[in-house]
C-alpha atoms as a PDB file:
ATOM      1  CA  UNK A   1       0.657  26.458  31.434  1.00  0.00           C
ATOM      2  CA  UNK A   2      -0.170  24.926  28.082  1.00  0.00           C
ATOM      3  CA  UNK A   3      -2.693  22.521  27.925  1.00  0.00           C
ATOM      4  CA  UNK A   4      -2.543  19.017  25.939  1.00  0.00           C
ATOM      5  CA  UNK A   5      -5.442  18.976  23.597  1.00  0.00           C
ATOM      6  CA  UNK A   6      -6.770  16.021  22.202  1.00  0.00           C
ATOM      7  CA  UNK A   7      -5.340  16.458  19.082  1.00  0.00           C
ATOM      8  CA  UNK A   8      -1.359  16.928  20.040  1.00  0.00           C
ATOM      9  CA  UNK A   9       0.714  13.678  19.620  1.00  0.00           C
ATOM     10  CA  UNK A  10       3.447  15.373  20.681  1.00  0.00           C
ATOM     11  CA  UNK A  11       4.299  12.818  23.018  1.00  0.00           C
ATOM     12  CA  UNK A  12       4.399  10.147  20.791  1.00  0.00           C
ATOM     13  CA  UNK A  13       7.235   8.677  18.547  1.00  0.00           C
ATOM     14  CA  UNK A  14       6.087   7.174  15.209  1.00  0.00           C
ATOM     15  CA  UNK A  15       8.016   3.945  13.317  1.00  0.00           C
ATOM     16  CA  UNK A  16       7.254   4.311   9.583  1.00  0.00           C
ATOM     17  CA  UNK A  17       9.029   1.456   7.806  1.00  0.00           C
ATOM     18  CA  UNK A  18       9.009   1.869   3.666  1.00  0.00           C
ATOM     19  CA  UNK A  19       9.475   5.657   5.109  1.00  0.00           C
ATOM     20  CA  UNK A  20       9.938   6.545   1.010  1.00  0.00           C
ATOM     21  CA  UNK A  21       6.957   4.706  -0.333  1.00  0.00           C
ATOM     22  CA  UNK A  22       3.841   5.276  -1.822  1.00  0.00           C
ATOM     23  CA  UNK A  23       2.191   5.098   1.678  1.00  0.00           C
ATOM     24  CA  UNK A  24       4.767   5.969   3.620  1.00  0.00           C
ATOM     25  CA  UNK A  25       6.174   9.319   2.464  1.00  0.00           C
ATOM     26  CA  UNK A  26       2.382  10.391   2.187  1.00  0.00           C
ATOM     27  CA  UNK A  27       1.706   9.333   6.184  1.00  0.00           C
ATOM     28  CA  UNK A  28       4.934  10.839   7.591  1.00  0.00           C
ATOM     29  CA  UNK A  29       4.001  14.788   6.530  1.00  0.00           C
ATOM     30  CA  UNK A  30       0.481  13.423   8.437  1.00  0.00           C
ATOM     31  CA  UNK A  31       1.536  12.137  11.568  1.00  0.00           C
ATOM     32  CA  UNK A  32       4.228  15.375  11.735  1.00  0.00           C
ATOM     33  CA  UNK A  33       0.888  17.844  11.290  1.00  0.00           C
ATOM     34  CA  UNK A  34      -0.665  16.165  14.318  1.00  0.00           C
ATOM     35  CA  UNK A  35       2.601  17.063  16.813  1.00  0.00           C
ATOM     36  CA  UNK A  36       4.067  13.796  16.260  1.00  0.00           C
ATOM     37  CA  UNK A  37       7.588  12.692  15.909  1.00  0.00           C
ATOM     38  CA  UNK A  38       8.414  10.567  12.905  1.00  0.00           C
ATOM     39  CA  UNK A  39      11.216   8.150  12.568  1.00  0.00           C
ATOM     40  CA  UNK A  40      11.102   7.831   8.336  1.00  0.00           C
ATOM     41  CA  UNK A  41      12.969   4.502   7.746  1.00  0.00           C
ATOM     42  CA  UNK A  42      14.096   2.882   4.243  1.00  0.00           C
ATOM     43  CA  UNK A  43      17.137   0.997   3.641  1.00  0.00           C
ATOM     44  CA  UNK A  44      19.223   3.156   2.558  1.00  0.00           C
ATOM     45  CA  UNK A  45      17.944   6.613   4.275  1.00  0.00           C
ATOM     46  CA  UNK A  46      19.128   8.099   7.658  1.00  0.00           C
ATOM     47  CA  UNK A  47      16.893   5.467   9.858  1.00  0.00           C
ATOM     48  CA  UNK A  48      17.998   2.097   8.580  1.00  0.00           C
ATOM     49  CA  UNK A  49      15.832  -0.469   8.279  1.00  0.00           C
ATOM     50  CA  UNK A  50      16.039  -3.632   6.498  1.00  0.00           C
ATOM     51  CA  UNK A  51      14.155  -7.050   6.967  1.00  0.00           C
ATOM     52  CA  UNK A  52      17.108  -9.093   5.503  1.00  0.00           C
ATOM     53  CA  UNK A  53      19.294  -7.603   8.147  1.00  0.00           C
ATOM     54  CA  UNK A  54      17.889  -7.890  11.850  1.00  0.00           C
ATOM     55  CA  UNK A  55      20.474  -6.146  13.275  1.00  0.00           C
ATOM     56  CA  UNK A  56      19.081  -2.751  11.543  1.00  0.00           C
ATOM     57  CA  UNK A  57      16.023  -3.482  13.526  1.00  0.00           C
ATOM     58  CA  UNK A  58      16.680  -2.275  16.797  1.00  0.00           C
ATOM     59  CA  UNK A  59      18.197   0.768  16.372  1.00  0.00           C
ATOM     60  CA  UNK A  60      15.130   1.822  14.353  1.00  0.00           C
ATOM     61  CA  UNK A  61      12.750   1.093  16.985  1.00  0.00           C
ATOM     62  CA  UNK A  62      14.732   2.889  20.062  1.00  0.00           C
ATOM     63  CA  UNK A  63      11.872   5.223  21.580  1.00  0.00           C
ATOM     64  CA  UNK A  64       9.168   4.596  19.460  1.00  0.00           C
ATOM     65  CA  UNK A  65       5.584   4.255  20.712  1.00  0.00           C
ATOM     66  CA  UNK A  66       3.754   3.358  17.483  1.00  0.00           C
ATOM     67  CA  UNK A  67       4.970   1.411  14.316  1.00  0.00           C
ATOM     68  CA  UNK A  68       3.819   1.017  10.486  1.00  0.00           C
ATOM     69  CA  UNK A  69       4.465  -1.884   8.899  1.00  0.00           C
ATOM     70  CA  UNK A  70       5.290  -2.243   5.443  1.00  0.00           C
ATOM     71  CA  UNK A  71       6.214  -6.120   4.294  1.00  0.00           C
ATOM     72  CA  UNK A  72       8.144  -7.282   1.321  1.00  0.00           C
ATOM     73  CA  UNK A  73       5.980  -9.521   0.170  1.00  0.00           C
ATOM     74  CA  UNK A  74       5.622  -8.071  -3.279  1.00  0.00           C
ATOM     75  CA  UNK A  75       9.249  -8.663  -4.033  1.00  0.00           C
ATOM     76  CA  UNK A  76      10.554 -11.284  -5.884  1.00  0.00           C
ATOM     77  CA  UNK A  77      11.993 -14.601  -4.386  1.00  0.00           C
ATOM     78  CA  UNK A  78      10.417 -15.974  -1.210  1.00  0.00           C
ATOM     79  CA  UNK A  79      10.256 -14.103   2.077  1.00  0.00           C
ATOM     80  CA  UNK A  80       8.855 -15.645   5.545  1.00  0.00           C
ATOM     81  CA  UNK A  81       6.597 -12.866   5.947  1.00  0.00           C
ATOM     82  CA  UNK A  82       4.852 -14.361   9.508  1.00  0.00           C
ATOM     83  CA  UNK A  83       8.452 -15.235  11.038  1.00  0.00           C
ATOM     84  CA  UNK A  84       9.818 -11.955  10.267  1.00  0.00           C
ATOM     85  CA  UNK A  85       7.236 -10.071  11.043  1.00  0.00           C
ATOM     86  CA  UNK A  86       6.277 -12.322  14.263  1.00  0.00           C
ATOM     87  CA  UNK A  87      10.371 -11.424  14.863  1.00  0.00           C
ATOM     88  CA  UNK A  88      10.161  -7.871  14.711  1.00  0.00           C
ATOM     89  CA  UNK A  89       6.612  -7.359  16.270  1.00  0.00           C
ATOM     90  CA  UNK A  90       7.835  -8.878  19.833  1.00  0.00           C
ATOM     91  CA  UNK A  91      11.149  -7.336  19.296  1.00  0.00           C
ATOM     92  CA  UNK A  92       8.967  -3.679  18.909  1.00  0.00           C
ATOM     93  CA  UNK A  93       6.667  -4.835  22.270  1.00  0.00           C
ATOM     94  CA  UNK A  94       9.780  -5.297  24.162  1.00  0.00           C
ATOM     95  CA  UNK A  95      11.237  -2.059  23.462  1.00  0.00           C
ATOM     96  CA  UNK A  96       8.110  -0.471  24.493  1.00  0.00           C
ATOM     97  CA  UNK A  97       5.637   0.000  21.053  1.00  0.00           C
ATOM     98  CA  UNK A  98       2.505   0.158  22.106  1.00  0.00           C
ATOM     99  CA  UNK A  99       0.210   0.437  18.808  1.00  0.00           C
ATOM    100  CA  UNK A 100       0.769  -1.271  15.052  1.00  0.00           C
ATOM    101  CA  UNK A 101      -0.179  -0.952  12.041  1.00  0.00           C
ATOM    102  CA  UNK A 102      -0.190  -3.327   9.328  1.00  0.00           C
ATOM    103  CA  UNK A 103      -0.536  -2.184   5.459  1.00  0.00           C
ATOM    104  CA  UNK A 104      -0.966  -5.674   3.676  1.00  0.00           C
ATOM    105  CA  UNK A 105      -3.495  -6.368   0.829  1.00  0.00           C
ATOM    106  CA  UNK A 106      -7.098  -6.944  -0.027  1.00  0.00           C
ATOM    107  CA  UNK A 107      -6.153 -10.160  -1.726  1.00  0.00           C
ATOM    108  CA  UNK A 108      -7.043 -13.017   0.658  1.00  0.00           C
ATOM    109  CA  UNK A 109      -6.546 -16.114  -1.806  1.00  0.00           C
ATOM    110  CA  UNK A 110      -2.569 -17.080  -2.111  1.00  0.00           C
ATOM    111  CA  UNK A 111      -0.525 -15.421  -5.281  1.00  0.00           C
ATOM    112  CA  UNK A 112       2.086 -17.201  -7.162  1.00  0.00           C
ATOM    113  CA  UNK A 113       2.528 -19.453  -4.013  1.00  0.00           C
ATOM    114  CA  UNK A 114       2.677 -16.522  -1.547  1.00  0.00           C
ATOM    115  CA  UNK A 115       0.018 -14.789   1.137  1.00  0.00           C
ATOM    116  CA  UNK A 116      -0.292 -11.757   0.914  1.00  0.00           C
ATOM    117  CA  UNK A 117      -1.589 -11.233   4.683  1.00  0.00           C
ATOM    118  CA  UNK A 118       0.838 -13.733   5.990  1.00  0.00           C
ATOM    119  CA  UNK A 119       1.784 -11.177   8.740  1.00  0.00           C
ATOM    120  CA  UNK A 120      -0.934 -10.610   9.823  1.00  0.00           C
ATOM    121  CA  UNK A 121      -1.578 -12.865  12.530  1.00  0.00           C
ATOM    122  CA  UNK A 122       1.881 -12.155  13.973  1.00  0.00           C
ATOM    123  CA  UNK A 123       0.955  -9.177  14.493  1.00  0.00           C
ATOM    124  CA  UNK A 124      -2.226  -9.673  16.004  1.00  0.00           C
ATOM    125  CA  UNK A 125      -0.676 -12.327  18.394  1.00  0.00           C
ATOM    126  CA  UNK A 126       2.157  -9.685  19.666  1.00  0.00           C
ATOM    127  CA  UNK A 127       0.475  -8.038  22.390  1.00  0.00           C
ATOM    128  CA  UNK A 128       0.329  -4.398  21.389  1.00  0.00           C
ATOM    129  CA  UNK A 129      -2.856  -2.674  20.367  1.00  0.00           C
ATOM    130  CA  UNK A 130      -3.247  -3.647  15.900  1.00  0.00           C
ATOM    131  CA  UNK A 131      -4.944  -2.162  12.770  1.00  0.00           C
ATOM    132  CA  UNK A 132      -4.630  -4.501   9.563  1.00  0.00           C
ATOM    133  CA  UNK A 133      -5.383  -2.166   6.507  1.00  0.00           C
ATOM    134  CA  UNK A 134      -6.174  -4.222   3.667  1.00  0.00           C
ATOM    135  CA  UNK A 135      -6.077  -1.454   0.484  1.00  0.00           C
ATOM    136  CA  UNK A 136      -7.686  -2.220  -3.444  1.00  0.00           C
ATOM    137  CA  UNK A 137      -4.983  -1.633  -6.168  1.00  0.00           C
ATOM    138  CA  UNK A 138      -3.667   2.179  -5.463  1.00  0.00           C
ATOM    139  CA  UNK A 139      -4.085   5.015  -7.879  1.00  0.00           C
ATOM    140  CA  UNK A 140      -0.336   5.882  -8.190  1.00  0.00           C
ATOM    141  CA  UNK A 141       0.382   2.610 -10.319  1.00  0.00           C
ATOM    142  CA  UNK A 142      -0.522   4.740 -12.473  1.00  0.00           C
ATOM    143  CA  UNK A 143       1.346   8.194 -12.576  1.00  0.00           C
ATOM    144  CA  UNK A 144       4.741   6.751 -10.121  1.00  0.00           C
ATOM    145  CA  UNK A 145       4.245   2.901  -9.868  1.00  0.00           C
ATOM    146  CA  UNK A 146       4.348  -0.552 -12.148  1.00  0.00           C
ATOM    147  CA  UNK A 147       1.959   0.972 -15.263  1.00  0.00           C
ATOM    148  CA  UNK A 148       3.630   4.482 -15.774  1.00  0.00           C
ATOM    149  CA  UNK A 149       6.116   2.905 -18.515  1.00  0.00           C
ATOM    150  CA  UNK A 150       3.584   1.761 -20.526  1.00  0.00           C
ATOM    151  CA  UNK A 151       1.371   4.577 -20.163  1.00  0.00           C
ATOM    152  CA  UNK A 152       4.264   6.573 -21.558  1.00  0.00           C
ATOM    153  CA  UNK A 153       4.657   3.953 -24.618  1.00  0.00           C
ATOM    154  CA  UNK A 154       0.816   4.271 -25.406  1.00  0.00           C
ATOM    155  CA  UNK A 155      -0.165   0.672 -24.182  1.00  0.00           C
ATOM    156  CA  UNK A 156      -1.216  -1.150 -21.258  1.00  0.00           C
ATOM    157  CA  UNK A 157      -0.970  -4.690 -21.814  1.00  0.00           C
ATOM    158  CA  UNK A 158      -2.280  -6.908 -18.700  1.00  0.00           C
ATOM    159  CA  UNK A 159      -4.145 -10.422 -18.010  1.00  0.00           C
ATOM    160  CA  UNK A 160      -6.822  -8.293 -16.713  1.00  0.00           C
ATOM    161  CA  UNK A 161      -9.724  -8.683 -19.219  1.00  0.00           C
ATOM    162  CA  UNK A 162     -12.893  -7.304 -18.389  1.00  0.00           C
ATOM    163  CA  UNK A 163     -12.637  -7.791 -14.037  1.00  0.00           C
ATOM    164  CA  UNK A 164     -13.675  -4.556 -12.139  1.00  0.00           C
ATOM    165  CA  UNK A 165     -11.242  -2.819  -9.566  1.00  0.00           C
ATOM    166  CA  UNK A 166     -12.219   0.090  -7.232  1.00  0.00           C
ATOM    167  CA  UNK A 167      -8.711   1.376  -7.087  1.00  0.00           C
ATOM    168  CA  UNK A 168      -7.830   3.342  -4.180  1.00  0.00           C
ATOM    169  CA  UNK A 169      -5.973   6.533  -3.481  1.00  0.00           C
ATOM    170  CA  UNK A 170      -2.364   6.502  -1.523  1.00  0.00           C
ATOM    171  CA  UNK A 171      -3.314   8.940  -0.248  1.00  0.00           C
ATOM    172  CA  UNK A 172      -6.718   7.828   1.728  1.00  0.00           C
ATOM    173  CA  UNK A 173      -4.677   4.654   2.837  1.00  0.00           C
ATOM    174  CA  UNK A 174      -2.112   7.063   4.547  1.00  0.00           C
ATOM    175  CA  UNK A 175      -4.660   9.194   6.377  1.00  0.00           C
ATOM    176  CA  UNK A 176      -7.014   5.913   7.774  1.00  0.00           C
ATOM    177  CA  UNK A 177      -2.809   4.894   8.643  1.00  0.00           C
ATOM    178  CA  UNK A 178      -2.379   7.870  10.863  1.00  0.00           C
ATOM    179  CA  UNK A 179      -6.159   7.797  12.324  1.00  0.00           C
ATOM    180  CA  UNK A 180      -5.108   4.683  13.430  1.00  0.00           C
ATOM    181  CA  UNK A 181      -1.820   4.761  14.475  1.00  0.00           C
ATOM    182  CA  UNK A 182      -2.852   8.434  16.640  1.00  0.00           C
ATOM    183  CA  UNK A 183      -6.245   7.977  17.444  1.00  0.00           C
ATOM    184  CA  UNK A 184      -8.106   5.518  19.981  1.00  0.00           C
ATOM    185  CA  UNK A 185     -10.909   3.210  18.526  1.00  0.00           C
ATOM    186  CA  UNK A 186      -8.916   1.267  15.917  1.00  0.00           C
ATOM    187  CA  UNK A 187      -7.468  -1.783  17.650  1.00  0.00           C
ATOM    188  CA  UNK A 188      -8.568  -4.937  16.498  1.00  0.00           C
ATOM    189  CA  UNK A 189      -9.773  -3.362  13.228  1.00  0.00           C
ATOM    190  CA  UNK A 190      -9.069  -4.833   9.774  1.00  0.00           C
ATOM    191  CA  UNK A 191      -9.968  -2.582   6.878  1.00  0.00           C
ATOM    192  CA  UNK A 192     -10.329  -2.812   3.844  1.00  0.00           C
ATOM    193  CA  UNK A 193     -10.008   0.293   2.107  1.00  0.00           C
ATOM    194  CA  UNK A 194     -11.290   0.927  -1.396  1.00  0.00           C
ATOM    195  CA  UNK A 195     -11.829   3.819  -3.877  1.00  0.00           C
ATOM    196  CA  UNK A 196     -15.458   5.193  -4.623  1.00  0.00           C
ATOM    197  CA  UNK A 197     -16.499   2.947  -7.540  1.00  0.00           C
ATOM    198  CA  UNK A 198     -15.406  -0.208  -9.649  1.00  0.00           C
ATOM    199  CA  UNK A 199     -13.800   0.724 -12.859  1.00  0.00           C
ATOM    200  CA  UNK A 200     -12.146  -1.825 -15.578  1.00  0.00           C
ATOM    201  CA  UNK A 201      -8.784  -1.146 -16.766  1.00  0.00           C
ATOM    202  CA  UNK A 202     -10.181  -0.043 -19.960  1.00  0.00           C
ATOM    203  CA  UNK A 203     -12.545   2.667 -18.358  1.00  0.00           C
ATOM    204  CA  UNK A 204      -9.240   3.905 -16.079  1.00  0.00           C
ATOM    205  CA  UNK A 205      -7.263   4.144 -19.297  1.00  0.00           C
ATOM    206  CA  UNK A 206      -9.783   5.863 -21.038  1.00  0.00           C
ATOM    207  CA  UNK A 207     -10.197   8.543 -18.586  1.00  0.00           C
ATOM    208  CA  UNK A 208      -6.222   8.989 -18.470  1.00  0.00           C
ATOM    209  CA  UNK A 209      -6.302   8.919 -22.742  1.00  0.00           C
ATOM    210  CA  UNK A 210      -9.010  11.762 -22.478  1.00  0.00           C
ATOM    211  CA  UNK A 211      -7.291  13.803 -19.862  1.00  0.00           C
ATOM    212  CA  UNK A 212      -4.212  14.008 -22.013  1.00  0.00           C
ATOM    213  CA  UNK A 213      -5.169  14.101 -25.731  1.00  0.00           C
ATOM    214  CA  UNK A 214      -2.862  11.008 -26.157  1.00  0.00           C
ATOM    215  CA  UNK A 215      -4.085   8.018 -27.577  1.00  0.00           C
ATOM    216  CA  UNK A 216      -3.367   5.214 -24.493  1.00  0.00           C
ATOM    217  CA  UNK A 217      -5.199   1.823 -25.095  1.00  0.00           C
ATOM    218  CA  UNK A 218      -5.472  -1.272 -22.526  1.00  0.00           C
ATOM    219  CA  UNK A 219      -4.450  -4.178 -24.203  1.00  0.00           C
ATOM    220  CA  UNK A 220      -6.194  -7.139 -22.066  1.00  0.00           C
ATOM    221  CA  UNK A 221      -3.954 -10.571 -22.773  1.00  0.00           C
ATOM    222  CA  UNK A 222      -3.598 -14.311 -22.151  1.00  0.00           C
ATOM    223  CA  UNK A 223      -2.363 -15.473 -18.584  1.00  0.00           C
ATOM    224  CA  UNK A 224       0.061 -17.302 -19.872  1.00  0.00           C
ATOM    225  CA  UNK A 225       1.043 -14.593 -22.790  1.00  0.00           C
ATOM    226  CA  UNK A 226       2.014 -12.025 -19.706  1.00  0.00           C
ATOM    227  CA  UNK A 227       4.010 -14.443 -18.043  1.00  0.00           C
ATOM    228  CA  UNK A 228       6.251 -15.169 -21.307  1.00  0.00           C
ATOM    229  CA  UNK A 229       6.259 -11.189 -22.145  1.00  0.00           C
ATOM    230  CA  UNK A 230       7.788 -10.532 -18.541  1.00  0.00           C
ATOM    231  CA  UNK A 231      10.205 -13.569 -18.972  1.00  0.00           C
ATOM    232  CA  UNK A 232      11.521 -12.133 -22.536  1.00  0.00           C
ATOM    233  CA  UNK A 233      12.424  -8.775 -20.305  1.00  0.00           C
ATOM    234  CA  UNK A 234      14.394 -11.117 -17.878  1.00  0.00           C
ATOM    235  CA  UNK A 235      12.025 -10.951 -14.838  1.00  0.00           C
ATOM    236  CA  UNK A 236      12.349 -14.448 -12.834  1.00  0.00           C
ATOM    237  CA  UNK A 237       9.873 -16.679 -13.804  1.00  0.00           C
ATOM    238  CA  UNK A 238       8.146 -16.998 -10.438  1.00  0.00           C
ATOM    239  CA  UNK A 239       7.749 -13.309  -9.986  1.00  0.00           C
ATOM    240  CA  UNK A 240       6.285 -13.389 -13.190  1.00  0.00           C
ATOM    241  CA  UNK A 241       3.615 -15.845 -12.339  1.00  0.00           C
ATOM    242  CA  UNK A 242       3.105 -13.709  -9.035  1.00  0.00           C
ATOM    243  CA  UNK A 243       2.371 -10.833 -11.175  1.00  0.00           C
ATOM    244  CA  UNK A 244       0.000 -12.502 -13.453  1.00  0.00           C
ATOM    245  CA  UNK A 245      -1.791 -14.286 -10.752  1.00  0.00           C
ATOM    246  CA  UNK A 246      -2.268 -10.629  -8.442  1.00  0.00           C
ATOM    247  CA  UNK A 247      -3.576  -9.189 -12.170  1.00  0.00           C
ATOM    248  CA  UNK A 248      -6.327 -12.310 -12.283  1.00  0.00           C
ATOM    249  CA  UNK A 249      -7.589 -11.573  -8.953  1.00  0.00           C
ATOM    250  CA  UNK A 250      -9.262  -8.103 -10.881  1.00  0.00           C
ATOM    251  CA  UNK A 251      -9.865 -10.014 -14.225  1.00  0.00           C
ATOM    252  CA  UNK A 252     -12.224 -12.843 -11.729  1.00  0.00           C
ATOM    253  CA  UNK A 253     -13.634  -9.720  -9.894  1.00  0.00           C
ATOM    254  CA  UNK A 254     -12.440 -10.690  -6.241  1.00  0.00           C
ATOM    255  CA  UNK A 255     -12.434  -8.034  -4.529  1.00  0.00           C
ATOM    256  CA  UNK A 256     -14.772  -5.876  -6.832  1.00  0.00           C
ATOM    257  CA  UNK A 257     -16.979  -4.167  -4.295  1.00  0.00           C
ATOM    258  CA  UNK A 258     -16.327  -1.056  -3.129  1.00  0.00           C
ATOM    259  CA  UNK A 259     -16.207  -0.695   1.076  1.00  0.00           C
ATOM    260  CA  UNK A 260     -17.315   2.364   3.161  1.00  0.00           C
ATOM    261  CA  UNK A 261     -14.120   1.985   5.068  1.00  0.00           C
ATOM    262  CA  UNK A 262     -12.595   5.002   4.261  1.00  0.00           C
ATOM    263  CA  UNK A 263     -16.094   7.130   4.667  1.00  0.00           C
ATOM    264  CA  UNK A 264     -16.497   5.760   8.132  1.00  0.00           C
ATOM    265  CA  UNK A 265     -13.010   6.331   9.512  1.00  0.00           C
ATOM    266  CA  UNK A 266     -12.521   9.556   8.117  1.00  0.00           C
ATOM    267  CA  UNK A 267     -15.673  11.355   8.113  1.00  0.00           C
ATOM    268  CA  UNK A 268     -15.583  11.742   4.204  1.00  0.00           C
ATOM    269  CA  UNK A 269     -15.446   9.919   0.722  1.00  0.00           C
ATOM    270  CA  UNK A 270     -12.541   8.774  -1.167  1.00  0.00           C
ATOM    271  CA  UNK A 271     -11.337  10.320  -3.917  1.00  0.00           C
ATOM    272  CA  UNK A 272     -12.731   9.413  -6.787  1.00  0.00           C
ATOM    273  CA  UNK A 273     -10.597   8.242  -9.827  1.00  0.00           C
ATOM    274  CA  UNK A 274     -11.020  10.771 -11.711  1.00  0.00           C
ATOM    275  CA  UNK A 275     -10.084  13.717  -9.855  1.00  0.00           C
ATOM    276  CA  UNK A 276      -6.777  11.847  -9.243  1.00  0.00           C
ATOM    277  CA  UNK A 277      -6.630  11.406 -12.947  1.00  0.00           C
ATOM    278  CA  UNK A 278      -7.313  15.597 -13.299  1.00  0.00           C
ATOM    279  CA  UNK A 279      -4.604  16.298 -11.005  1.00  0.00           C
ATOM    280  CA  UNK A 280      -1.832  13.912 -12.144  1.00  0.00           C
ATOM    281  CA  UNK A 281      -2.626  15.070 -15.995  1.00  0.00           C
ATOM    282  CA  UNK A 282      -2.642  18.809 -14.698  1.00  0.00           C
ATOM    283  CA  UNK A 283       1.493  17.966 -13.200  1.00  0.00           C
ATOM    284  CA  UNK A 284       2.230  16.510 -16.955  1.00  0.00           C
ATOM    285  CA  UNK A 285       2.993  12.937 -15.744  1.00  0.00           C
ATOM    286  CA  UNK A 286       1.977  11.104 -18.477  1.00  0.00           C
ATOM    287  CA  UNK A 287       3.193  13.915 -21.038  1.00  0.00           C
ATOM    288  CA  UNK A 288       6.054  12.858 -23.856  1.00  0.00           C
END
């Protein structure tokens, strides 16, 4: 007779919606190495999901226990975050979830006319057990996300100026995920997770322009200047606002200060910046 130990989830079913993202592809290999069985879904992969079509919704849930929630918030064009989320949160209790989690933002103060923890009290309000995590700016914008072009071109141009950031690794965010979509002791919990230290974009792209040999500058520009540039490249004009506006919330230092969260959920630090820096150089992602 084989006994359960504390550690096997193999009896429980695990929703990860934006199944191919930056958190999500890193939490799904995490969940699977604790015995638990992961339902990846993405729009257009083998578990459908999408929150402009409903009716993708409840086939993705069928015999799932626990659910992570990735919004569209950071899309452009307006989205009723709280209604769709409030939607699919009691559609998830009545098929029998259990346990959410919530990836949202450490930005409390409204962005180009959006919240970006609109959700957040639909899913407290659902009646299943909920984490909120609340990450700083991830690592991987770097090496796979919004900056990697212009790394490549030798620039970084943002309405950042001098603010401090203490970006966070993908990777952290997608182990406190799985703590807290496996483990007992995280409902009612909103973290915010950060990286080790503050660093300005012109200290993260000096460490990058180091680990390469490549001469990468930060260019820090006018508010307004950034919204034009992305304009001239045929981005809609109130995405581009929404852009400039998340970028001012590190140039006005609001959410500066590092947090402990990770340290006291996981039993360690989080990785510092520049190890991730070491490790992406070593793979050649910012090479020409």
């Amino acid at each position: 007779m084989t006994t359960k130990t504390d550690d096997d989830h193999s009896d429980t079913t695990v929703l990860v919606l934006g199944g191919t993202g930056k958190t999500g592809r890193r939490l799904v290999p995490l969940l699977q190495d604790h015995g638990a069985s992961v339902r990846a879904a993405s729009r257009r992969g083998p578990v459908r999901f999408d929150w402009d079509r409903p009716n993708t919704w409840e086939r993705a849930l069928e015999g799932a226990d626990a659910v992570y929630l990735v919004d569209a918030q950071d899309r452009p064009g307006q989205w009723d975050a709280e209604g769709c989320i409030r939607a699919f949160a009691d559609l998830a209790v009545d098929q029998g979830v259990r346990r959410m989690v919530l990836l949202q933002a450490r930005v409390t103060e409204r962005v180009g006319g959006k919240s970006l923890i609109a959700g957040e009290r639909a899913v407290q309000e659902c009646g299943a057990e909920w984490t909120v995590l609340r990450p700083n700016w991830f690592f991987q914008n770097f090496d796979e996300g919004v900056f990697l072009d212009c790394l490549l071109a030798g620039e970084l141009p943002l309405p950042a100026g001098e603010g401090r950031e203490p970006f966070v690794d993908a990777e952290d965010v997608a182990a406190v995920a799985a703590a807290a979509l496996l483990q007992d002791g995280h409902a009612g919990e909103t973290y915010e997770l950060s990286g080790p230290r503050a660093l300005t974009f012109g200290e993260a792209i000096t460490s990058i322009a180091h680990a390469t040999n490549r001469d990468i500058r930060y260019s820090p520009v006018g508010h307004q200047d950034y919204v034009d540039e992305l304009v001239c490249y045929d981005v809609a004009a109130d995405y581009a606002l929404f852009l400039a506006e998340l970028v001012a919330q590190i140039r006005d230092n609001k959410n500066s200060a590092p947090t402990d969260t990770v340290r006291r959920v996981l039993g360690r630090e989080p990785r510092d910046f520049e190890d991730y820096v070491k490790d992406a150089a070593s793979r050649g992602v910012w090479d020409l």
